[in-house]
N, C-alpha and C. Protein backbone atom coordinates (compact mmCIF):
# COMPACT_ATOMS: atom_id res chain seq x y z
N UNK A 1 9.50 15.27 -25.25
CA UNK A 1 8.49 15.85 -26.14
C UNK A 1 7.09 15.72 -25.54
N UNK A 2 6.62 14.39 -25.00
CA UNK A 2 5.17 14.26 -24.63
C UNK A 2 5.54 15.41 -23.53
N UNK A 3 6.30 15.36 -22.36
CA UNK A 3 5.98 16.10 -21.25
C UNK A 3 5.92 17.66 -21.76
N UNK A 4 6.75 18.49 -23.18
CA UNK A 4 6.06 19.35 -23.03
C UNK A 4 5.05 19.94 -23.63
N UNK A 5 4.50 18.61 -24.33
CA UNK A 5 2.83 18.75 -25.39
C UNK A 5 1.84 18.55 -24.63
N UNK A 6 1.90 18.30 -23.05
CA UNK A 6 0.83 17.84 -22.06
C UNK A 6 1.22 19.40 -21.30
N UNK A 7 2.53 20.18 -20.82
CA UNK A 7 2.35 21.63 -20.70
C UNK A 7 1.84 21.26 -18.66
N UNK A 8 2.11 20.04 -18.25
CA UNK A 8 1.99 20.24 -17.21
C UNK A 8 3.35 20.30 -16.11
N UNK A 9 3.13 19.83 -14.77
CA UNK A 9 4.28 20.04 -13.94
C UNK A 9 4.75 18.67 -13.45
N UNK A 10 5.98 18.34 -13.31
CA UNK A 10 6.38 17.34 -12.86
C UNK A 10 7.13 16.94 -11.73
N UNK A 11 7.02 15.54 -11.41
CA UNK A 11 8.45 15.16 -10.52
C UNK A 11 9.04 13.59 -11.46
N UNK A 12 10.35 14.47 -11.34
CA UNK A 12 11.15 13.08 -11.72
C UNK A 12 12.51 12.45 -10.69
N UNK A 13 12.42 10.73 -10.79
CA UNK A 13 13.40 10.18 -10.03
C UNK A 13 14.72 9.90 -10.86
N UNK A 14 15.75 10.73 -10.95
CA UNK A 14 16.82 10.21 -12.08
C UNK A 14 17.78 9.72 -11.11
N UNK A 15 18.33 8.58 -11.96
CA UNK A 15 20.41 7.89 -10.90
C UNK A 15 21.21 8.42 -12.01
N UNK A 16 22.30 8.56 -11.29
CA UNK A 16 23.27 8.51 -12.23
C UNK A 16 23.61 7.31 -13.02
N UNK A 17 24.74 7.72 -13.99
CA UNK A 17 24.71 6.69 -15.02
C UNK A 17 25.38 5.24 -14.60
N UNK A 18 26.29 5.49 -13.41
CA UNK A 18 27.15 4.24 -12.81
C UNK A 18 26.22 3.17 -12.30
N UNK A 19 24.78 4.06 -11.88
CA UNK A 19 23.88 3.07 -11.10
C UNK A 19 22.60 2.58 -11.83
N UNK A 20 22.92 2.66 -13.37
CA UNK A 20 21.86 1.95 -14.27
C UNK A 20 22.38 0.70 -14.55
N UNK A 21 21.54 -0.38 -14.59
CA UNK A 21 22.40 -1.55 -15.38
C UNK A 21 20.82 -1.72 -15.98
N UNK A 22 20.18 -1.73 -17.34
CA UNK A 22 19.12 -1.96 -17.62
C UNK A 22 19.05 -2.59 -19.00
N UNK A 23 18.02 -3.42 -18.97
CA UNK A 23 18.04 -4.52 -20.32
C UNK A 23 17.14 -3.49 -21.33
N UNK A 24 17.51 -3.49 -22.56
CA UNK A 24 16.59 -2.65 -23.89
C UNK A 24 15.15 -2.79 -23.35
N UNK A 25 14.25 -3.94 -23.17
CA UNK A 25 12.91 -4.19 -23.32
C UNK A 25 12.65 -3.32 -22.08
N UNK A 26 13.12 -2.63 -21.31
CA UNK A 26 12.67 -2.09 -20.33
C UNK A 26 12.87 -1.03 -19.57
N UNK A 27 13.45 -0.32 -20.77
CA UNK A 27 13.52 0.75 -21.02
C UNK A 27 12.31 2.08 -20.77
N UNK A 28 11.63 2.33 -21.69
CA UNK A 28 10.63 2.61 -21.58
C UNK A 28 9.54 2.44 -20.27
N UNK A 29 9.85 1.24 -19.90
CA UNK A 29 9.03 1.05 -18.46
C UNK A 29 9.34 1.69 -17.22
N UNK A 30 10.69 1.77 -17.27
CA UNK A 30 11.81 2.38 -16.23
C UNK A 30 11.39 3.63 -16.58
N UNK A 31 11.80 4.15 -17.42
CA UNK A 31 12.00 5.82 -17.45
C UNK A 31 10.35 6.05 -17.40
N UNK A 32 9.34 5.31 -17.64
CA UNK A 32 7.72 5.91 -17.23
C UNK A 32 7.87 5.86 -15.41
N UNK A 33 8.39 4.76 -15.28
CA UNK A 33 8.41 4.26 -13.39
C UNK A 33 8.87 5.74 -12.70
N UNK A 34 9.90 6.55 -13.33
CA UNK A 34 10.41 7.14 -12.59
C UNK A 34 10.04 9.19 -12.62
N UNK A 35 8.36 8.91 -13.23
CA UNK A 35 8.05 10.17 -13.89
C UNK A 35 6.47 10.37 -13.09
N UNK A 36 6.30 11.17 -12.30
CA UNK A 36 4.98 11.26 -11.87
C UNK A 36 4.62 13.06 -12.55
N UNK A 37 2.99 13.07 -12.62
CA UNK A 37 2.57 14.35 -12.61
C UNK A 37 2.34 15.14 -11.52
N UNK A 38 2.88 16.19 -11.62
CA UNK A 38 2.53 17.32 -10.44
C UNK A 38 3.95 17.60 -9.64
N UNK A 39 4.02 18.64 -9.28
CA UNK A 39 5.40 18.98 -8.46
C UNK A 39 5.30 18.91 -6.98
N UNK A 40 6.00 17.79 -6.60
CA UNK A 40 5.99 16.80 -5.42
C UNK A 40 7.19 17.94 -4.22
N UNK A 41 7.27 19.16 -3.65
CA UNK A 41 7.95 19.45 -2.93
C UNK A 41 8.61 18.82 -2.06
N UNK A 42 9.66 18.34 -1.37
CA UNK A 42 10.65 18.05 -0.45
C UNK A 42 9.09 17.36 1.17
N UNK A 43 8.36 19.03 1.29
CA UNK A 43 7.77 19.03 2.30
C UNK A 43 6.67 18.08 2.29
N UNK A 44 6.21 17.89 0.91
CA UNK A 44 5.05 17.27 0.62
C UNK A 44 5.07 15.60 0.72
N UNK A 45 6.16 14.79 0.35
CA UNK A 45 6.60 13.30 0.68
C UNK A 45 7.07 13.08 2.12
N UNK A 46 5.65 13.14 2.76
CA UNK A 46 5.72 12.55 3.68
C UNK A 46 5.59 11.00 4.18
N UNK A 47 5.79 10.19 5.14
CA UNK A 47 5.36 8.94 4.75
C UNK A 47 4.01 8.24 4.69
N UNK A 48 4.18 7.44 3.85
CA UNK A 48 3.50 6.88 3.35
C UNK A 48 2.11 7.05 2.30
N UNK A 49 2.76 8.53 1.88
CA UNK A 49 2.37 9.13 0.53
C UNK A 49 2.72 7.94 -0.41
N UNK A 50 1.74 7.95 -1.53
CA UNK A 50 1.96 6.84 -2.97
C UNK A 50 2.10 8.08 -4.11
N UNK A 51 2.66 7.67 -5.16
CA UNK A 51 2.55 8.84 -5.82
C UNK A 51 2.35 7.84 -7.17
N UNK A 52 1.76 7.62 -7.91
CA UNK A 52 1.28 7.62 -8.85
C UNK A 52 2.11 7.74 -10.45
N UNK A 53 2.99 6.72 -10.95
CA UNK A 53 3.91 7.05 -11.68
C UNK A 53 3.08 7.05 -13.11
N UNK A 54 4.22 7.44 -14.62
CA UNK A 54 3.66 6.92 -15.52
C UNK A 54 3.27 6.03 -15.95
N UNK A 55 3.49 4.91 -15.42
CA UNK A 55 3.77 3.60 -16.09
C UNK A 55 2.50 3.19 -15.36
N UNK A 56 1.69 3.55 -14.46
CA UNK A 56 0.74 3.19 -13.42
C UNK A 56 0.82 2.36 -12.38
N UNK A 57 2.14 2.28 -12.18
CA UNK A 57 2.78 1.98 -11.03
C UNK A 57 2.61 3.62 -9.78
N UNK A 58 2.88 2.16 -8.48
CA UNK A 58 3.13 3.81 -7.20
C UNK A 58 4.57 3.50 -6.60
N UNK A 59 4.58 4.64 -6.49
CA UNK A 59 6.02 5.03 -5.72
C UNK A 59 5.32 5.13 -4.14
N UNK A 60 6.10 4.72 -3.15
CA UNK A 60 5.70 4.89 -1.83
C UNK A 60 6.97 5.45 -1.10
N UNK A 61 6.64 6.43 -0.26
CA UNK A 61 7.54 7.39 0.07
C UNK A 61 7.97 7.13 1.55
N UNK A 62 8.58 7.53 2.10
CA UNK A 62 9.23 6.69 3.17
C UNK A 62 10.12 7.56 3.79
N UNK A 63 10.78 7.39 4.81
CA UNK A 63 11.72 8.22 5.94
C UNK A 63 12.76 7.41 6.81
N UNK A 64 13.61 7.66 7.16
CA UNK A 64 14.51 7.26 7.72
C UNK A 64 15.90 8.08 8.31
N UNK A 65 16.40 7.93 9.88
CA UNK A 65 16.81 8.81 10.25
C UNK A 65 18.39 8.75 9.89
N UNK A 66 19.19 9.58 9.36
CA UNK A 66 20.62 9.04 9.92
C UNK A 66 21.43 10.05 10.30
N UNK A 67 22.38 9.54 11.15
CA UNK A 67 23.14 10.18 11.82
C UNK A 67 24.52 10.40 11.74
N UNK A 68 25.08 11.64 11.26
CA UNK A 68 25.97 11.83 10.71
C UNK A 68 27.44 12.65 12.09
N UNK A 69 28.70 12.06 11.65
CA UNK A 69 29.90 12.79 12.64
C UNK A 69 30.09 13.93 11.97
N UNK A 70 29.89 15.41 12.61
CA UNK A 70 30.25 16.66 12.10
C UNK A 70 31.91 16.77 13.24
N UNK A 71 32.47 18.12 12.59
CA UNK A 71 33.46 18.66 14.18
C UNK A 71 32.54 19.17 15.33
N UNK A 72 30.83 19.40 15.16
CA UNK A 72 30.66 19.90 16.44
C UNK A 72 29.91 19.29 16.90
N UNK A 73 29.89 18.00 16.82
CA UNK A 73 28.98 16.53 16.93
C UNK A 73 28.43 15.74 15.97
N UNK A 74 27.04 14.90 16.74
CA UNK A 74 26.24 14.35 16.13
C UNK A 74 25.49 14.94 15.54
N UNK A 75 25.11 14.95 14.22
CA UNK A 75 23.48 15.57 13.54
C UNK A 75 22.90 14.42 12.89
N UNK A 76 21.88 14.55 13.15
CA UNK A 76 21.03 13.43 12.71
C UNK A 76 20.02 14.16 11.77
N UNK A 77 19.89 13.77 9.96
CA UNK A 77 19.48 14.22 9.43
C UNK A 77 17.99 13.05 8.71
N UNK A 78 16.84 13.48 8.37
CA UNK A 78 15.67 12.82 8.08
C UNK A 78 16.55 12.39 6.48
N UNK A 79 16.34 11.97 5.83
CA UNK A 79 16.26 11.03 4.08
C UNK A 79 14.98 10.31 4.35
N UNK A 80 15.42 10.93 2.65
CA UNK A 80 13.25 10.69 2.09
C UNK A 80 13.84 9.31 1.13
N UNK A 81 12.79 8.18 1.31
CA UNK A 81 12.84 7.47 0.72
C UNK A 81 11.73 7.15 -0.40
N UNK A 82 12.27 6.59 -1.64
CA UNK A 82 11.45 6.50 -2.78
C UNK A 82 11.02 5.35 -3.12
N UNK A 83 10.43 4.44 -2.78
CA UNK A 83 10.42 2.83 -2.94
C UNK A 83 11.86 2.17 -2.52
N UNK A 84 12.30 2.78 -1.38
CA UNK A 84 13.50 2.28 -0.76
C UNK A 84 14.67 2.63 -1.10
N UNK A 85 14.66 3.94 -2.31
CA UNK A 85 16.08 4.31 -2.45
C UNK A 85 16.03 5.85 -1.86
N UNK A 86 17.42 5.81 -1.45
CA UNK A 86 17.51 7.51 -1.02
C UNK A 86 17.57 8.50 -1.56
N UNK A 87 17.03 9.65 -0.99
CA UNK A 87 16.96 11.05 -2.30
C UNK A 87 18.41 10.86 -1.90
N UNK A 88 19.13 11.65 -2.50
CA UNK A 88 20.76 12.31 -2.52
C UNK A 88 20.53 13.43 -2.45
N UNK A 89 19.81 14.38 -3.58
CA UNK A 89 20.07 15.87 -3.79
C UNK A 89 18.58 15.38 -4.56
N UNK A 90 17.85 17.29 -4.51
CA UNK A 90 17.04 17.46 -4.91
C UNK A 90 16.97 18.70 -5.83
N UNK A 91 16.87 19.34 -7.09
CA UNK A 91 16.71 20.12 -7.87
C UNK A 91 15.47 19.92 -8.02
N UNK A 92 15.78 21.73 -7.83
CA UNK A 92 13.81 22.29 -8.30
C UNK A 92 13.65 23.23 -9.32
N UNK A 93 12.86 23.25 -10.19
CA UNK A 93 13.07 23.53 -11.37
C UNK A 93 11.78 24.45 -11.63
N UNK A 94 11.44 25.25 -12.97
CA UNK A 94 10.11 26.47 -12.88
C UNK A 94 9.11 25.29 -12.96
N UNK A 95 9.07 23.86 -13.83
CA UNK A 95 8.25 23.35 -13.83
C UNK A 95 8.12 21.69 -13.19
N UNK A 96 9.37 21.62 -13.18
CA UNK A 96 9.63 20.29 -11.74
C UNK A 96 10.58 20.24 -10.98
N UNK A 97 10.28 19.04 -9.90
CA UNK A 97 11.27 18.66 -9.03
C UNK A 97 12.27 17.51 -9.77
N UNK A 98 13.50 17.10 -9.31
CA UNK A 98 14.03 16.41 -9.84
C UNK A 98 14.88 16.26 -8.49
N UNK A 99 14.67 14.69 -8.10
CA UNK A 99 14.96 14.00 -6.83
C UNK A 99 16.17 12.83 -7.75
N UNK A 100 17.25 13.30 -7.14
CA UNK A 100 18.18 12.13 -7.47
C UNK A 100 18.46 10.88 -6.41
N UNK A 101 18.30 9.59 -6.70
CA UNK A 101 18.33 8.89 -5.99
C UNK A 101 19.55 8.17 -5.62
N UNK A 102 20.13 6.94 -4.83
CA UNK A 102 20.84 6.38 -5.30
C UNK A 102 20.95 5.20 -5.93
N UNK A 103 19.85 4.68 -6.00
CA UNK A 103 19.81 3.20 -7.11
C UNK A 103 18.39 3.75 -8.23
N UNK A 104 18.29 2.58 -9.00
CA UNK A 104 17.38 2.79 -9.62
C UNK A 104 16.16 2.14 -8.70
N UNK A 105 14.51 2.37 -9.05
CA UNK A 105 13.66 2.11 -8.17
C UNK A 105 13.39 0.57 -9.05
N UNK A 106 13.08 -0.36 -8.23
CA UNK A 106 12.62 -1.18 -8.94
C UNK A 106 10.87 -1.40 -8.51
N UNK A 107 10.17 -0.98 -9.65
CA UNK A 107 8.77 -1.44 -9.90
C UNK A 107 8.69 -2.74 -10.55
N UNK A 108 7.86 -3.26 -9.49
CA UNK A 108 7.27 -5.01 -10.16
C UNK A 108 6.30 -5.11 -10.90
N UNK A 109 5.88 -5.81 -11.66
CA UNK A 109 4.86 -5.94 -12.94
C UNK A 109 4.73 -6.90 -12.04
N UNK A 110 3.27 -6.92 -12.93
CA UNK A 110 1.84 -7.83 -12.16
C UNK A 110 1.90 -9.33 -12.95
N UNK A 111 1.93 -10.37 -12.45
CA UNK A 111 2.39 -11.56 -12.90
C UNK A 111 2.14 -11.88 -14.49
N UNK A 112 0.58 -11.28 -14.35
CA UNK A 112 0.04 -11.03 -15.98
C UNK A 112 0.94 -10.50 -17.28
N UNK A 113 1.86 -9.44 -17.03
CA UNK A 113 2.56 -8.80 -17.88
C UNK A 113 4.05 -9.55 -17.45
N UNK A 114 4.22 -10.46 -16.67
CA UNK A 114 5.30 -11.03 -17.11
C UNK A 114 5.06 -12.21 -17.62
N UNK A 115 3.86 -12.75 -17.45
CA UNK A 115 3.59 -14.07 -18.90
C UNK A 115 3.62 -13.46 -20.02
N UNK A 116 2.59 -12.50 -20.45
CA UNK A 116 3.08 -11.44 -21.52
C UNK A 116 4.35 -11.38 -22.34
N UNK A 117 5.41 -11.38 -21.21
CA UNK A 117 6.50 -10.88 -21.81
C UNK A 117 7.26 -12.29 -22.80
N UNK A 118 6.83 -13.70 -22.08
CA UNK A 118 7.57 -14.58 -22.53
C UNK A 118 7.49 -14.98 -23.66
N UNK A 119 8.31 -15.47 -24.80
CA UNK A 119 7.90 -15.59 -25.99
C UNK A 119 7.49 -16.91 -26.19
N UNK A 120 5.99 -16.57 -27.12
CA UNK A 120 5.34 -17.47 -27.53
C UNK A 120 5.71 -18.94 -28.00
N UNK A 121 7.20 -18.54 -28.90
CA UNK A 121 7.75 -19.80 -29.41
C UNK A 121 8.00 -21.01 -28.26
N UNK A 122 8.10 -20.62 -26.87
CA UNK A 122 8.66 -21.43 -26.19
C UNK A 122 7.40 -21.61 -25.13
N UNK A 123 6.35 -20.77 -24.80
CA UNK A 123 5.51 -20.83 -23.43
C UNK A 123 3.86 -20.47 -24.71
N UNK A 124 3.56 -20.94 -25.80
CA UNK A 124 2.22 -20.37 -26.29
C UNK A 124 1.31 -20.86 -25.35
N UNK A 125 1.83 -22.44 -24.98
CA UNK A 125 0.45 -23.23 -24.40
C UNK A 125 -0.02 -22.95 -23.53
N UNK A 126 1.25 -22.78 -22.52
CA UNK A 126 0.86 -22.58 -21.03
C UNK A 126 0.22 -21.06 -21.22
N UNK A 127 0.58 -20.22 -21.94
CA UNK A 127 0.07 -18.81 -21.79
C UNK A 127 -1.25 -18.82 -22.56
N UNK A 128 -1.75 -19.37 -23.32
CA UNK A 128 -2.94 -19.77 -24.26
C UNK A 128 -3.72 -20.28 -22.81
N UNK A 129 -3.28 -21.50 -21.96
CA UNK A 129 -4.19 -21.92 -20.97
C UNK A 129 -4.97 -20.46 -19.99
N UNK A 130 -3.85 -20.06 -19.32
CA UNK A 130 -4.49 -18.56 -18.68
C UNK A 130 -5.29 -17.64 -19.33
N UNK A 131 -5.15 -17.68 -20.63
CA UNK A 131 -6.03 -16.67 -21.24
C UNK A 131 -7.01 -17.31 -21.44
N UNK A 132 -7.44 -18.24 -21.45
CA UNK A 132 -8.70 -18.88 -21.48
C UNK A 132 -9.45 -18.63 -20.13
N UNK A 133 -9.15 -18.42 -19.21
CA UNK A 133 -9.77 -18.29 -18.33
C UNK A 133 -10.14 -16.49 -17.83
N UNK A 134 -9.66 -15.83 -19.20
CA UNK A 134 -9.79 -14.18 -19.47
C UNK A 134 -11.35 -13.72 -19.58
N UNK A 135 -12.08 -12.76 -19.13
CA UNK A 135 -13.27 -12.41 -19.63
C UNK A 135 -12.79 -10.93 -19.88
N UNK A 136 -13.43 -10.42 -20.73
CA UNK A 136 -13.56 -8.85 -21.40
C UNK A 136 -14.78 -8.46 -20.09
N UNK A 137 -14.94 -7.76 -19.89
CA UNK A 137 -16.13 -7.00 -19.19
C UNK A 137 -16.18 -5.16 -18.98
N UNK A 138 -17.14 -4.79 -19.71
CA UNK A 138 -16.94 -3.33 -19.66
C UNK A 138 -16.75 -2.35 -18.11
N UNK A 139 -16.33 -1.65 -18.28
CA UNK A 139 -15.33 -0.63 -17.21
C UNK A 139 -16.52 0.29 -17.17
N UNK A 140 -17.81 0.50 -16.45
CA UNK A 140 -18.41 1.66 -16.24
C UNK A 140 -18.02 2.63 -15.76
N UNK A 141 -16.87 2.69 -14.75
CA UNK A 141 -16.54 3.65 -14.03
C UNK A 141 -15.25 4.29 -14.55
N UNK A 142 -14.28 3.70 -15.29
CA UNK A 142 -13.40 3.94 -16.71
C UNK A 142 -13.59 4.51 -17.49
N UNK A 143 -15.33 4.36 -18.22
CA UNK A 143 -15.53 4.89 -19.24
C UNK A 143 -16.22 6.11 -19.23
N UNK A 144 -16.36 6.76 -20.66
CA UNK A 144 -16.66 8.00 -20.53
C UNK A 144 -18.38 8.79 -21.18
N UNK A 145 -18.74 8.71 -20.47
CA UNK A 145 -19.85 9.04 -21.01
C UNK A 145 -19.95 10.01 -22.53
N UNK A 146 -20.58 9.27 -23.30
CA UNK A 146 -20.27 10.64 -24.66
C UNK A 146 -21.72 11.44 -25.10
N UNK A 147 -23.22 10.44 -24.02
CA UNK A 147 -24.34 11.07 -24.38
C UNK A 147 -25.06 9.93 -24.61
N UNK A 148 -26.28 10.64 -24.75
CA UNK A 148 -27.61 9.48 -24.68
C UNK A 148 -27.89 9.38 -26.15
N UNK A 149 -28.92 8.33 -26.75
CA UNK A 149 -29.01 7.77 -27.84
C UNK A 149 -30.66 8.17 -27.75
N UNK A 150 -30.95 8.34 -29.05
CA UNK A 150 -32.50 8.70 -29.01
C UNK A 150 -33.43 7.77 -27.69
N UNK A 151 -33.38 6.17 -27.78
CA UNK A 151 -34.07 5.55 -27.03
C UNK A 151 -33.76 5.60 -25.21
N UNK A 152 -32.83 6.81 -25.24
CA UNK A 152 -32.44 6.97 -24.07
C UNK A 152 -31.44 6.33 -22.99
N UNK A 153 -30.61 5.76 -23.93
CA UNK A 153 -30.01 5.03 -23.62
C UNK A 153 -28.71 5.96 -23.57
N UNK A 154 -27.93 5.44 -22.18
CA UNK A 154 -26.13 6.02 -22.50
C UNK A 154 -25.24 5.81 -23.08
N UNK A 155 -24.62 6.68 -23.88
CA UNK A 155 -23.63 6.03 -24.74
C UNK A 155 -22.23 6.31 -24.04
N UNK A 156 -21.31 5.12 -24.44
CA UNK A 156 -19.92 5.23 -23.67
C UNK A 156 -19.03 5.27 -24.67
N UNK A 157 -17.71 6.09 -24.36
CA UNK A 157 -16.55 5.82 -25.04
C UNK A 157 -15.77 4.65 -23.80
N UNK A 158 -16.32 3.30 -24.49
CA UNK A 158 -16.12 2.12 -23.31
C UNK A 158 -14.51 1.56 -23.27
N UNK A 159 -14.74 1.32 -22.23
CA UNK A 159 -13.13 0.48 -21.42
C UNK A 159 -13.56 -0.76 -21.01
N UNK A 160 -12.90 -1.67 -21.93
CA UNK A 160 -13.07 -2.97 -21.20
C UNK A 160 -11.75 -3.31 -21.09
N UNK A 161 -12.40 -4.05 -19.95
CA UNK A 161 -10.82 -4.49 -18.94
C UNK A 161 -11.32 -5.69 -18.82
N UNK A 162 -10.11 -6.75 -19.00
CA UNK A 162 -9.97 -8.34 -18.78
C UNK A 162 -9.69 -8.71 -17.20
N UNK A 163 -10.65 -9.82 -17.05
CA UNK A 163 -10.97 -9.92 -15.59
C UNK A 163 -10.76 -11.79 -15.57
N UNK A 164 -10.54 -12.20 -14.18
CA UNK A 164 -9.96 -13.30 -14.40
C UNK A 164 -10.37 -13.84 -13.28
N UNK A 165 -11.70 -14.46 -13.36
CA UNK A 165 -12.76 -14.47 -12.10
C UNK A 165 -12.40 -16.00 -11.32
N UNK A 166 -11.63 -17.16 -12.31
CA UNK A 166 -11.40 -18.21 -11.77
C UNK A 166 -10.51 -18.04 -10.72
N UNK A 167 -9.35 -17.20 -10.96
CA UNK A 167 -8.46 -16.79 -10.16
C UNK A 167 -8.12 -15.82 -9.26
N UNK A 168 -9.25 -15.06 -9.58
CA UNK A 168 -10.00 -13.91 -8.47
C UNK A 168 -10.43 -14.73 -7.29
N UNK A 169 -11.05 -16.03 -7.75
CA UNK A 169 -12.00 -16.78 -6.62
C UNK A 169 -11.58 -17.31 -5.74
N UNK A 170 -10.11 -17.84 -6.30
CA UNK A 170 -9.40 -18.71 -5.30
C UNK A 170 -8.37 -17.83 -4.94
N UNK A 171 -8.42 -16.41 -5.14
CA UNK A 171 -7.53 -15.02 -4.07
C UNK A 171 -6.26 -14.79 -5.00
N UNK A 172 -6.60 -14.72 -6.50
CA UNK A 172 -5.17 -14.86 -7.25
C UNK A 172 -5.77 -13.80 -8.22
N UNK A 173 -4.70 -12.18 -7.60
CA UNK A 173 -4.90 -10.99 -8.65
C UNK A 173 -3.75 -11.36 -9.60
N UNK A 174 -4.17 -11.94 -10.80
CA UNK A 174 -2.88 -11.87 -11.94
C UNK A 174 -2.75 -10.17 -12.28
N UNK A 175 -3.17 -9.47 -12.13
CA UNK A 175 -2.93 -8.10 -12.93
C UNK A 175 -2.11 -7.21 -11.61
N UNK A 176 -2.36 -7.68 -10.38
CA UNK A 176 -2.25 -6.51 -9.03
C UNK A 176 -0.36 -6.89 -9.37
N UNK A 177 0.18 -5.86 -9.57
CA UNK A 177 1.50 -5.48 -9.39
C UNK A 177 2.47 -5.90 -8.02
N UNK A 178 1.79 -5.97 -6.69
CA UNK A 178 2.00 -5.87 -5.53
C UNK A 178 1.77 -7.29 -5.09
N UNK A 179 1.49 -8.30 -5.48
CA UNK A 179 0.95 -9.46 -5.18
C UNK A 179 2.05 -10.19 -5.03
N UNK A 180 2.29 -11.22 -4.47
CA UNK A 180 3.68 -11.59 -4.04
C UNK A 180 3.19 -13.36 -4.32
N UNK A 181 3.80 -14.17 -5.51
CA UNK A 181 3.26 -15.36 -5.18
C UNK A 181 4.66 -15.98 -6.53
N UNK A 182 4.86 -17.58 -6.44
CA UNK A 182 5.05 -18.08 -7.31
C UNK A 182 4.28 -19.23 -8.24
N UNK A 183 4.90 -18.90 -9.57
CA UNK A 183 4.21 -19.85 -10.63
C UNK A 183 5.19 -20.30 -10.80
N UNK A 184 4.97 -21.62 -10.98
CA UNK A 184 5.81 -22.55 -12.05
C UNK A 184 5.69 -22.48 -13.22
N UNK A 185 6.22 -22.74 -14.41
CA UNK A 185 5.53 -22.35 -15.76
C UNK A 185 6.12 -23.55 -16.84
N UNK A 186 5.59 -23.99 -17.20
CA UNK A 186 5.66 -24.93 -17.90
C UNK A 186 6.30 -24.34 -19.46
N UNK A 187 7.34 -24.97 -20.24
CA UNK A 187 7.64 -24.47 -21.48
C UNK A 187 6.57 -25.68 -22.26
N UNK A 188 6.89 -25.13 -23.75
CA UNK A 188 6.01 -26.09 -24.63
C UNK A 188 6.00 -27.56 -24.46
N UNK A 189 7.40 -28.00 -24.29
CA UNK A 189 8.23 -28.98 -24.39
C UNK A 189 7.28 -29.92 -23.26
């Protein structure tokens, strides 16, 4: 329904059903992961194109050669890769592409949204501690200008985004998706 109340063009990554194994809560995250805007042609994923999913995750596109036994030899054919899974087949459609893969893609959440996820009853404290160290700070470049105010001042339809400067300082993006680190995490107990 949203994709055709927005009336634009798409690319989508679908698996078949043998190669889903997915938990309820993440649902929704998956099927945004695997939905970008705009119609991504065959020719156009070249490497190391990002493409920009729903979920605001990127897909990074990729290549790899393989080489197949025909009866009249070797052919060695290019596969496009999607965050490391292979197209299979590609359907093109009046208003998208539709790249079938063979696994599902897995997109990582940013350490932030997996404290998020844990429930309070068992982690409030430890997750209460990190948010203390949260600042709000407005998004100038996010937000949208809606016009000036008699005293001349700009008015914004503002975006504030939570920033986390203790842990910025010592080289720790809690929000960057791509960040590769471990926490220990303490339960209440």
């Amino acid at each position: 329904d949203d994709m055709q109340k927005r009336g634009l063009k798409y690319t989508m990554f679908v698996v078949r059903n043998e190669n889903l194994n997915l938990q309820e809560e993440d649902l929704l995250y998956t099927a945004q992961a695997h939905i970008t805007t705009g119609m991504f042609t065959p020719a156009s994923l070249t490497a190391g194109v990002r493409l920009l999913t729903w979920n605001g995750r990127y897909v990074d596109v990729g290549h790899k050669q393989d080489t197949l036994a025909t009866e009249t030899g070797l052919v060695t054919t290019d596969i496009i890769l999607l965050s490391g899974c292979a197209v299979k087949r590609i359907v093109r459609l009046e208003d998208a592409y539709i790249y079938e893969l063979d696994k599902l893609m897995t997109i990582p959440r940013s350490l932030l949204e997996i404290l998020e996820r844990l429930p309070d009853e068992k982690y409030s404290k430890f997750k209460n501690m990190i948010a203390r160290y949260g600042q709000k700070v407005f998004d100038r470049e996010a937000s949208k200008v809606l016009g000036i105010d008699e005293a001349g001042n700009t008015i914004y339809d503002s975006v504030v985004v939570v920033r986390y400067p203790y842990f910025e300082k010592n080289g720790i993006d809690l929000t960057s998706a791509s960040a590769r680190m471990t926490m220990l995490i303490p339960s209440n107990e």
